[in-house]
C-alpha atoms as a PDB file:
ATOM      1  CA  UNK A   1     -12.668  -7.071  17.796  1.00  0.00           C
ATOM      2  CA  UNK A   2     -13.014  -3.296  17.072  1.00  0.00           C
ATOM      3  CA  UNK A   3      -9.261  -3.102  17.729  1.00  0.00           C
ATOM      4  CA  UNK A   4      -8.363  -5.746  15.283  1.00  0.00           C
ATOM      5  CA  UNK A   5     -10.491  -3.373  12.287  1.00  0.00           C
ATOM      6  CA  UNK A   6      -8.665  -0.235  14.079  1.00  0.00           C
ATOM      7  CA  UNK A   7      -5.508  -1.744  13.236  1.00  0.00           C
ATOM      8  CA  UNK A   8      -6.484  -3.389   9.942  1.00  0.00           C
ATOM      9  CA  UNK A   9      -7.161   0.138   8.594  1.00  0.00           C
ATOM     10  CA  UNK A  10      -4.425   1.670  10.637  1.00  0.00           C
ATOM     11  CA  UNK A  11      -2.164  -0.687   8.576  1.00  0.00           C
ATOM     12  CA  UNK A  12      -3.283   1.350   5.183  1.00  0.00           C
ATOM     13  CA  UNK A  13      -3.203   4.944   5.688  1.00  0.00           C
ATOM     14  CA  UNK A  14      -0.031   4.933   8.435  1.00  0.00           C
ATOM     15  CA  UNK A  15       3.309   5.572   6.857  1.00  0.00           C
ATOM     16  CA  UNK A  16       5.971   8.633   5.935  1.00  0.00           C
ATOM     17  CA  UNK A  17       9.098   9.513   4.125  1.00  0.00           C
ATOM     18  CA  UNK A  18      12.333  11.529   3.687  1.00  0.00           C
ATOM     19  CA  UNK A  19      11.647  13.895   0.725  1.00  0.00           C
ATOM     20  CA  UNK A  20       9.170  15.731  -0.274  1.00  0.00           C
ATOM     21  CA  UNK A  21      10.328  15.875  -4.142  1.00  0.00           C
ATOM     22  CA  UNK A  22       8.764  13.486  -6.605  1.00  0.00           C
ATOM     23  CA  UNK A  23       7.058  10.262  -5.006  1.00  0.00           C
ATOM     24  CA  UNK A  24      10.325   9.212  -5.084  1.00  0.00           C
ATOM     25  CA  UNK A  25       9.053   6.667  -1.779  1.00  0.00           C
ATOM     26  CA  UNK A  26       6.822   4.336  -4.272  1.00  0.00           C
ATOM     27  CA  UNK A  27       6.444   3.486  -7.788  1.00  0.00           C
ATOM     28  CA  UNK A  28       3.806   1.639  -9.818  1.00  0.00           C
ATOM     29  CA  UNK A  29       4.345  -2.280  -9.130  1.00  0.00           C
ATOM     30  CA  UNK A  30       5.297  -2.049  -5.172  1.00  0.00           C
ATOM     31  CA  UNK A  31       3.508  -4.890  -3.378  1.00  0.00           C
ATOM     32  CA  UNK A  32       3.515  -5.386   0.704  1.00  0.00           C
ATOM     33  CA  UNK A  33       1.882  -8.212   2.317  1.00  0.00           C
ATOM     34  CA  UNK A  34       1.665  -8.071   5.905  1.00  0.00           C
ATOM     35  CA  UNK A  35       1.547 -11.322   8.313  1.00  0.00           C
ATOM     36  CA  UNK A  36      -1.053 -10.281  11.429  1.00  0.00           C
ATOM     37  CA  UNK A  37      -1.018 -12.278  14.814  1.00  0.00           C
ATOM     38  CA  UNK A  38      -2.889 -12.473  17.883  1.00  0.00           C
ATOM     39  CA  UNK A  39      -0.265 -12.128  20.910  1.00  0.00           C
ATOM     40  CA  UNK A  40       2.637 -12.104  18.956  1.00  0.00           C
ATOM     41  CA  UNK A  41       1.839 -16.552  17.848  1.00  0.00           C
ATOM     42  CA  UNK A  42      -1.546 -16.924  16.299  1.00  0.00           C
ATOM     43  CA  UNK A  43      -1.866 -16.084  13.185  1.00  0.00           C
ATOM     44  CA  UNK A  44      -5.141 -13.950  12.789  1.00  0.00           C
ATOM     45  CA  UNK A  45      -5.098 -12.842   9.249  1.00  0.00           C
ATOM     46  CA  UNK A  46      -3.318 -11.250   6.018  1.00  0.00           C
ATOM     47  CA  UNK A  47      -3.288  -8.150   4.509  1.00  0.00           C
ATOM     48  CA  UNK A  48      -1.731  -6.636   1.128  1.00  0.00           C
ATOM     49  CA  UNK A  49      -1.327  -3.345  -0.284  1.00  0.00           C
ATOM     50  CA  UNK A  50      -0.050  -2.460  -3.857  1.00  0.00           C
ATOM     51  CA  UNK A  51       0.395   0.439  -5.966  1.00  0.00           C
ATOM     52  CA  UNK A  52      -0.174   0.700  -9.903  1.00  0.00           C
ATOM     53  CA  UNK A  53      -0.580   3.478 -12.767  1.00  0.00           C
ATOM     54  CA  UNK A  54      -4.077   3.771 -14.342  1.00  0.00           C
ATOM     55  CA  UNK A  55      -5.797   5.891 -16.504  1.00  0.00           C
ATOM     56  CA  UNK A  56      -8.748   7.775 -14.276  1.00  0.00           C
ATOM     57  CA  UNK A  57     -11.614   9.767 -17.033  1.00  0.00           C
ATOM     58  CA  UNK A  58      -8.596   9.844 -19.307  1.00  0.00           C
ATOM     59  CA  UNK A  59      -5.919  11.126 -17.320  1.00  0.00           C
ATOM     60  CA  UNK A  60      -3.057   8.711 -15.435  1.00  0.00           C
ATOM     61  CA  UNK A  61      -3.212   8.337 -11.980  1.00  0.00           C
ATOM     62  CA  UNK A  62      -2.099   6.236  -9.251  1.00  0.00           C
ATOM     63  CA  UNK A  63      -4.543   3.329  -8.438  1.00  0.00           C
ATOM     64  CA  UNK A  64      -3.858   1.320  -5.200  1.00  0.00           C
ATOM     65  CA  UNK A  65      -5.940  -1.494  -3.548  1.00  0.00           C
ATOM     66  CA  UNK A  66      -5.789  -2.727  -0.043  1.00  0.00           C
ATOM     67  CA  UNK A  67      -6.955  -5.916   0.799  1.00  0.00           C
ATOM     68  CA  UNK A  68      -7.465  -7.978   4.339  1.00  0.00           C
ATOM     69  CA  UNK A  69      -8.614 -11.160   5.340  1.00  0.00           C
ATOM     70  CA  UNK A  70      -8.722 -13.032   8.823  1.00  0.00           C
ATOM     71  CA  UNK A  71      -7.516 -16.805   8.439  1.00  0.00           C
ATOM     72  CA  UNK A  72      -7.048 -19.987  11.133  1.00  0.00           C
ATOM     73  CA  UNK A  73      -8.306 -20.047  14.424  1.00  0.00           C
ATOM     74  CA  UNK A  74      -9.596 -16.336  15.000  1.00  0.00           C
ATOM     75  CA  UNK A  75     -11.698 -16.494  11.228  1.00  0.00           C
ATOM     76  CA  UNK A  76     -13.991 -19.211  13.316  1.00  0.00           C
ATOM     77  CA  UNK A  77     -15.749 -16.534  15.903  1.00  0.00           C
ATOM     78  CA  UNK A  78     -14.686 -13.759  13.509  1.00  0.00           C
ATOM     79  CA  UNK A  79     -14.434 -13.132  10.039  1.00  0.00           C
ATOM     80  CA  UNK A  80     -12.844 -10.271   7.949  1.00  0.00           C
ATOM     81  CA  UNK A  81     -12.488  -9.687   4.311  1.00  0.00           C
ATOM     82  CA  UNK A  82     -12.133  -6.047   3.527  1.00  0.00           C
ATOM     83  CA  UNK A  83     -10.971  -4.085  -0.161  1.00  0.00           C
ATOM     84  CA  UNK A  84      -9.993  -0.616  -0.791  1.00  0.00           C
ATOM     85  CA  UNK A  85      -9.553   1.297  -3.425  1.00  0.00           C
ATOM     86  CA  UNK A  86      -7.979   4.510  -4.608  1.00  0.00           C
ATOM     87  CA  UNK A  87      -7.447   6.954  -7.418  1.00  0.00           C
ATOM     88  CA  UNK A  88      -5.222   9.603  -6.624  1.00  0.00           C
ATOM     89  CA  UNK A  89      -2.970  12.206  -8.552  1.00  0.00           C
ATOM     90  CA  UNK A  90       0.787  11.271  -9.464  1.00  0.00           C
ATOM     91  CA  UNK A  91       2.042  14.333  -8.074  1.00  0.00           C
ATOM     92  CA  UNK A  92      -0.473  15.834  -5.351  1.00  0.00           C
ATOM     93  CA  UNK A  93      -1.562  12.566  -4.377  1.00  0.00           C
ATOM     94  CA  UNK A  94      -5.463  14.193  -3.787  1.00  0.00           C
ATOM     95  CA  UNK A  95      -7.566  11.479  -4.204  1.00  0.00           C
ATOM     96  CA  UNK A  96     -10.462  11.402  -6.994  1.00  0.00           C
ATOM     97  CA  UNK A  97     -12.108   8.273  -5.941  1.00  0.00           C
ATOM     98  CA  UNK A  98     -12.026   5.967  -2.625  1.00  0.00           C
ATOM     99  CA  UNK A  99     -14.213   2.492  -3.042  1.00  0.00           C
ATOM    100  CA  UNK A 100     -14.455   0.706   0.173  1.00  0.00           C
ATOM    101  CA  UNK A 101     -15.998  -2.909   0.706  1.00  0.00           C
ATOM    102  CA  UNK A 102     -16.183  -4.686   3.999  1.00  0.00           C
ATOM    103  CA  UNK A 103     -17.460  -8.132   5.708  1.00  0.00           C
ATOM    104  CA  UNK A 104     -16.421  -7.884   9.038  1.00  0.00           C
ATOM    105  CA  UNK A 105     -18.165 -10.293  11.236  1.00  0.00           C
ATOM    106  CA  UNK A 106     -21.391  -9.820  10.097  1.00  0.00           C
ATOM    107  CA  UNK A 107     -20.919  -5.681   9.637  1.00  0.00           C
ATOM    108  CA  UNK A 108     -20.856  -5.123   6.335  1.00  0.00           C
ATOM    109  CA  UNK A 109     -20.218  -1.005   4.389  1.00  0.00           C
ATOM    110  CA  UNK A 110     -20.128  -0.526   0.878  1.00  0.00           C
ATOM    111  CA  UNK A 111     -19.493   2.772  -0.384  1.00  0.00           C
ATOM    112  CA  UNK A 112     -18.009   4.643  -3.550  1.00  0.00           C
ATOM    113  CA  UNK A 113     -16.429   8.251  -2.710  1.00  0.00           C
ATOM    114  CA  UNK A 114     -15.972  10.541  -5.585  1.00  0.00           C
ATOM    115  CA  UNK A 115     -14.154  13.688  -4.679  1.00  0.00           C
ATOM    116  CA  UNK A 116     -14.942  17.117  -7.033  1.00  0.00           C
ATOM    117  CA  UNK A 117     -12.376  19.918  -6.611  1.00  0.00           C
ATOM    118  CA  UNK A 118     -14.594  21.991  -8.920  1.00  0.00           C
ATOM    119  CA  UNK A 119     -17.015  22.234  -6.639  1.00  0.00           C
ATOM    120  CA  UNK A 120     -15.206  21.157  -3.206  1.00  0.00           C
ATOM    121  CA  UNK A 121     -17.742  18.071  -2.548  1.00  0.00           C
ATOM    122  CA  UNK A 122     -17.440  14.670  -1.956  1.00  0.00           C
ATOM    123  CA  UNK A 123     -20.122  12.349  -3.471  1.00  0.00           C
ATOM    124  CA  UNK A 124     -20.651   9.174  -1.533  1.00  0.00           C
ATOM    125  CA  UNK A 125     -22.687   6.771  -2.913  1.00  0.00           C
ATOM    126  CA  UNK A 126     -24.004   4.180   0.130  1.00  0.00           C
ATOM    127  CA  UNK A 127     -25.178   0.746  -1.322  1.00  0.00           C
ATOM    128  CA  UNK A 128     -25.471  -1.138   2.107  1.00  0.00           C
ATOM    129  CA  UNK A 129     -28.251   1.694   3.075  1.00  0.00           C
ATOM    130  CA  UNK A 130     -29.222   2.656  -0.061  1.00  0.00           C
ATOM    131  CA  UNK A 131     -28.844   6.407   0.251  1.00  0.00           C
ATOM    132  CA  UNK A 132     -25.960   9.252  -1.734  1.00  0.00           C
ATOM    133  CA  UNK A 133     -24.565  11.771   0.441  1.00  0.00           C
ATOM    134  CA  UNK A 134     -22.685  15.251  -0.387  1.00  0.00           C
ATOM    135  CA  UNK A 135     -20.400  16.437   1.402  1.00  0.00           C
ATOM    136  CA  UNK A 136     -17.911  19.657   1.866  1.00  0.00           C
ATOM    137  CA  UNK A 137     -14.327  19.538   1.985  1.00  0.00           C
ATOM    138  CA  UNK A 138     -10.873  21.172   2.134  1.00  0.00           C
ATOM    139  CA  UNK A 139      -7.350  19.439   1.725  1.00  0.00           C
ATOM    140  CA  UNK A 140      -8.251  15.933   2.526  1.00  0.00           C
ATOM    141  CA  UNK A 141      -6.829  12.274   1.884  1.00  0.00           C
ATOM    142  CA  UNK A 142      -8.804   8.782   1.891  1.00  0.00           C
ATOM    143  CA  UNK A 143      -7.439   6.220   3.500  1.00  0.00           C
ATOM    144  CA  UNK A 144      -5.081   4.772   1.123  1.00  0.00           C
ATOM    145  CA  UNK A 145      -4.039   8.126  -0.962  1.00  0.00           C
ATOM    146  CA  UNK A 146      -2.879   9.123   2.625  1.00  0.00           C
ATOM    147  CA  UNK A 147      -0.642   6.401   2.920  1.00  0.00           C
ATOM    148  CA  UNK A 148       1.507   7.532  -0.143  1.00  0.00           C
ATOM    149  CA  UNK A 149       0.850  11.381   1.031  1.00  0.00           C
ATOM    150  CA  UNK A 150       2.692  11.315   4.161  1.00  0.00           C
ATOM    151  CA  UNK A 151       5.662   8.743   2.674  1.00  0.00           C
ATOM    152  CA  UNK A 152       6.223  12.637   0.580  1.00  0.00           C
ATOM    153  CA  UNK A 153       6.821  14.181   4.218  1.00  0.00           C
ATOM    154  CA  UNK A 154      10.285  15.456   5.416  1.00  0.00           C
ATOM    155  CA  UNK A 155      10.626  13.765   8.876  1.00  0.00           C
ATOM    156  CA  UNK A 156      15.033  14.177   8.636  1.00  0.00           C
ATOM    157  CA  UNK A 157      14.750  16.829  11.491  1.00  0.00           C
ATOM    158  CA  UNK A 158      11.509  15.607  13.528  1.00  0.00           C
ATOM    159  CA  UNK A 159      12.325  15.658  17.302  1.00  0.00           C
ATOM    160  CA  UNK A 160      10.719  13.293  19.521  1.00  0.00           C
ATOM    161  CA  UNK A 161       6.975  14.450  20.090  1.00  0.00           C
ATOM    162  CA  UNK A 162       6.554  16.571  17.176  1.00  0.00           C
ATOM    163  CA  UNK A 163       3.474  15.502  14.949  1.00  0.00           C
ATOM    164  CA  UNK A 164       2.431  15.163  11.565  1.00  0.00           C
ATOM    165  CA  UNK A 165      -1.431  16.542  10.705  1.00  0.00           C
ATOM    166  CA  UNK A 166      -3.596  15.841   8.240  1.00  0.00           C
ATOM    167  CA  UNK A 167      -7.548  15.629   7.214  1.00  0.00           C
ATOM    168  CA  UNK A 168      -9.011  12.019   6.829  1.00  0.00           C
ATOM    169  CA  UNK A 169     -12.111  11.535   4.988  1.00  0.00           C
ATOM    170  CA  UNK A 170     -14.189   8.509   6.267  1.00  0.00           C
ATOM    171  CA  UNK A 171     -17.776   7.170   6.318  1.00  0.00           C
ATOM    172  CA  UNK A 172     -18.880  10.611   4.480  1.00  0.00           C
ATOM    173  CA  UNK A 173     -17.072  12.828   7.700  1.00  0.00           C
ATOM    174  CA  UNK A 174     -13.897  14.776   7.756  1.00  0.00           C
ATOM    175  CA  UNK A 175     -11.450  13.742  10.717  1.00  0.00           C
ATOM    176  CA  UNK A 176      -8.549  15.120  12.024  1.00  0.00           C
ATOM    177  CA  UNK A 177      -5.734  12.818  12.051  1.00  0.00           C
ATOM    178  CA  UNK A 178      -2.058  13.023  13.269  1.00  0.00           C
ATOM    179  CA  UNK A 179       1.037  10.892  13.786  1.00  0.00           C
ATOM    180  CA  UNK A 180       3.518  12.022  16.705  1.00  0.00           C
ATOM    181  CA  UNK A 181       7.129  11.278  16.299  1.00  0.00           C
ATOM    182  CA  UNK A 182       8.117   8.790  19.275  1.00  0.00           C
ATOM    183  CA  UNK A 183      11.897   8.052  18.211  1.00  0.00           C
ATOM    184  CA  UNK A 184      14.574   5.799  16.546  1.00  0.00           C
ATOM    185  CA  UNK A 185      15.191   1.617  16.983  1.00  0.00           C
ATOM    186  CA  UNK A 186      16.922  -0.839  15.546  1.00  0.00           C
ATOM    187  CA  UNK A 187      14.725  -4.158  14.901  1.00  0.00           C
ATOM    188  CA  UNK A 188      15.388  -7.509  13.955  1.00  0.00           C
ATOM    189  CA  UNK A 189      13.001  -9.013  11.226  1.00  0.00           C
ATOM    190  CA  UNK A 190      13.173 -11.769   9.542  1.00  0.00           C
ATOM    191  CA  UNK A 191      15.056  -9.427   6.815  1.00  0.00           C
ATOM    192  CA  UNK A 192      17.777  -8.807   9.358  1.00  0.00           C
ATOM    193  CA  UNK A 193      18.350  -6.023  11.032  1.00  0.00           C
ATOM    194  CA  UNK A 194      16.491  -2.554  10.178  1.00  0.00           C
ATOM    195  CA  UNK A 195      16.841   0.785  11.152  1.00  0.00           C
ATOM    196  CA  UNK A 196      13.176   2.374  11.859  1.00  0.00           C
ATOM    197  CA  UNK A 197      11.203   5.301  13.148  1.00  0.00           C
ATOM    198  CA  UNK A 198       8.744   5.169  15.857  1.00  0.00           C
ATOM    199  CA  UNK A 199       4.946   6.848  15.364  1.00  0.00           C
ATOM    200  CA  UNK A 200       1.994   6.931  17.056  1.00  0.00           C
ATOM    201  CA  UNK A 201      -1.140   7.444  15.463  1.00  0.00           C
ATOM    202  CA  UNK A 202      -3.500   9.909  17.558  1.00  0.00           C
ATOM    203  CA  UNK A 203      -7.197  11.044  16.393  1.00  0.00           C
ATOM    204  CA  UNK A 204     -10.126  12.951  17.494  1.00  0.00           C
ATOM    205  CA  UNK A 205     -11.977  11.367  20.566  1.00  0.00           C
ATOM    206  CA  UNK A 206     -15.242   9.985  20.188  1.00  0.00           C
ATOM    207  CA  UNK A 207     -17.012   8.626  16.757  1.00  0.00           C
ATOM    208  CA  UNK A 208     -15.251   6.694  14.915  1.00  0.00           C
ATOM    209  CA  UNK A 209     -11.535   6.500  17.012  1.00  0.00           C
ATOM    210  CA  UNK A 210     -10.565   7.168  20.762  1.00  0.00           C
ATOM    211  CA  UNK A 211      -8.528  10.408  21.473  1.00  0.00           C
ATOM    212  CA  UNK A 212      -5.472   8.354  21.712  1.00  0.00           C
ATOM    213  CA  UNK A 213      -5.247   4.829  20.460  1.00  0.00           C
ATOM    214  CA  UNK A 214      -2.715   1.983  22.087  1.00  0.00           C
ATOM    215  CA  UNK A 215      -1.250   1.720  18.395  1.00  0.00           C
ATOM    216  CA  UNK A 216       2.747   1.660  17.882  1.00  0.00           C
ATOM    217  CA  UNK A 217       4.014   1.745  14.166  1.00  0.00           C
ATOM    218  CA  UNK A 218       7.730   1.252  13.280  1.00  0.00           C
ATOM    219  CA  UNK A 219       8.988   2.541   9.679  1.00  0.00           C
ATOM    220  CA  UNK A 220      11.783   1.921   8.186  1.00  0.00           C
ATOM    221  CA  UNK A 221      14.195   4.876   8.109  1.00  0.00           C
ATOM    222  CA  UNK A 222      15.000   4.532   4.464  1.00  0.00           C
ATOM    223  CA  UNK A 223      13.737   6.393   1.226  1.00  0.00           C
ATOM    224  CA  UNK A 224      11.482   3.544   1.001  1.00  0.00           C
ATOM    225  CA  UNK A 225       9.554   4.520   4.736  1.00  0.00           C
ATOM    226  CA  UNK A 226       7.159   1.715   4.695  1.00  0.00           C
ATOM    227  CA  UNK A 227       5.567   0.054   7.908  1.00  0.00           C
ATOM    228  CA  UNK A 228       7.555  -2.969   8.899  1.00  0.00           C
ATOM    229  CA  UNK A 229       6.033  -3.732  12.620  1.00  0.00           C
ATOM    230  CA  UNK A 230       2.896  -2.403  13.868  1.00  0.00           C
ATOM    231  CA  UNK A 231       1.660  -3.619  17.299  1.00  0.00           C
ATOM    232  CA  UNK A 232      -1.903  -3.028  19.468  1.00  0.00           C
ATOM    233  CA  UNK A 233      -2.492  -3.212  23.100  1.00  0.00           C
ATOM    234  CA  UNK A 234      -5.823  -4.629  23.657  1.00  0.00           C
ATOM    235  CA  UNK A 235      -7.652  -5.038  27.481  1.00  0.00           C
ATOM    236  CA  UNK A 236      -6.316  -8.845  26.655  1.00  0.00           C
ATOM    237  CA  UNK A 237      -3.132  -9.857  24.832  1.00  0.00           C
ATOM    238  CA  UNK A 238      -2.169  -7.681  21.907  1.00  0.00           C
ATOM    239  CA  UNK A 239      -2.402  -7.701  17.511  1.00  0.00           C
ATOM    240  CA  UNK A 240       0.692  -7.293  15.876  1.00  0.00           C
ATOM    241  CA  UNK A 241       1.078  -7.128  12.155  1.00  0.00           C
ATOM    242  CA  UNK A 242       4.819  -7.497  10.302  1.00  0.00           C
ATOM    243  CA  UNK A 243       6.307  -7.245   6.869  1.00  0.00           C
ATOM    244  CA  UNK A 244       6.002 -10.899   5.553  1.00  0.00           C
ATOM    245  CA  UNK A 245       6.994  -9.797   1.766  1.00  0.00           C
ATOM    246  CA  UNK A 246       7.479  -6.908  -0.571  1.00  0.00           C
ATOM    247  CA  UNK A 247       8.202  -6.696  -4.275  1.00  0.00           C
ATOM    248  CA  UNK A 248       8.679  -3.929  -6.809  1.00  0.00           C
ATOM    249  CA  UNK A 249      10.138  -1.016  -4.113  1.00  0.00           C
ATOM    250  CA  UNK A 250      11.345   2.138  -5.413  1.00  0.00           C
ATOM    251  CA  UNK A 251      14.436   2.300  -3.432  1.00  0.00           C
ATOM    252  CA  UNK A 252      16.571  -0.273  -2.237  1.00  0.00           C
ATOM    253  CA  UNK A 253      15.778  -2.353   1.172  1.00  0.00           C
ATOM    254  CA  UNK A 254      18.481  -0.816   3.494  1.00  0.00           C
ATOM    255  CA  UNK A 255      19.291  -3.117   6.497  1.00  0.00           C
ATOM    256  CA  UNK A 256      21.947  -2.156   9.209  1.00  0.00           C
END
């Protein structure tokens, strides 16, 4: 089930926009929830992502919080329930703080990240293993604060096969990440037809991902840019995630 977590997380950080003015993509008060299947019919889980202001050692910020959960048939043999959390800046979106909790089957991580730009360090604080960790680093996103970092990117003039490149920092490492451009479709949802762009995520080989992972991800090609498909090729059948709801977009919902 390693692909089901790859995607699960995947599903947070994996998304980009048209401007690269104000975070004109998301305001405080967006909400997705995404519907996740096994095979494209059974329903393997849930996951939601929202965005809100906060105040953060007395200055506003932007706090979001991911949640996932497995449900039905595939929660019997294994069962996920995962939260995320992030504090990140209004306008650079650099993250201050990353909390990450997870259950999933039996392999549990529980870790607070606080990120010091004073001093260029990353302070993770391990509860499963009981241990703090300090770490250097340069220009990098959590998971979630990435997610509303790249919606600021200008993709209007991306050719097919260009990529995207930024610095991920997970488990108390620094990983390169990037997302290559793969084109343009049309899709119909259950909103109706929606124009979208085509990535790829691809990371470093070995640790934590595989040099190039079977993960598609279709955005829609609006101001909103938010992930509206995402699909997984596993050695059997597939994992497939979809836009089941939103609420509280910046932009309106363009469909073709």
């Amino acid at each position: 089930m390693k692909k089901y977590t790859l995607l699960f997380l995947t599903l947070f950080f994996l998304t980009i926009t048209n401007s690269q003015e104000k975070s004109v993509a998301f305001k405080s008060g967006e909400l997705l929830r995404y519907k996740m299947s096994y095979s494209g019919f059974l329903r393997a889980g849930t996951a939601v992502l929202e965005v809100k202001e906060k105040v953060l050692n007395g200055k506003k910020v932007f706090y979001t919080k991911g949640t996932g959960w497995t449900s039905g048939m595939i929660k019997w043999f294994f069962s996920v329930d995962d939260k995320y959390e992030s504090y990140f800046d209004r306008d650079s979106v650099k993250p201050y703080l990353f909390k990450r909790k997870i259950d999933e089957g039996g392999y549990k991580k529980h870790r607070i990240t606080r990120f010091n730009y004073d001093s260029n360090k990353a302070y993770v604080q391990d509860f499963t293993m009981q241990k703090d960790t300090s770490v250097s680093f340069s220009n990098v996103q959590d998971i979630l604060s990435s997610f509303y970092y790249l919606r600021n990117k200008d993709v209007k003039n991306m050719n097919k096969g260009e990529e995207i490149a930024i610095d991920m920092f997970l488990d108390s490492q620094v990983y390169p990440f990037k997302l290559r451009f793969i084109g343009r479709e049309t899709l119909r949802t259950k909103f109706g037809k929606i124009k979208t762009l085509i990535f790829r995520p691809l990371v470093q080989s070995g640790r934590v991902f595989k040099a190039q992972e079977s993960v598609t991800l279709w955005i829609t090609d609006d101001a909103n840019k938010i992930p509206i498909k995402m699909k997984a090729d596993l050695a059997v059948g597939s994992l497939r995630a979809e836009l089941e709801s939103y609420n509280g977009l910046a932009n309106p919902f363009i469909k073709n």
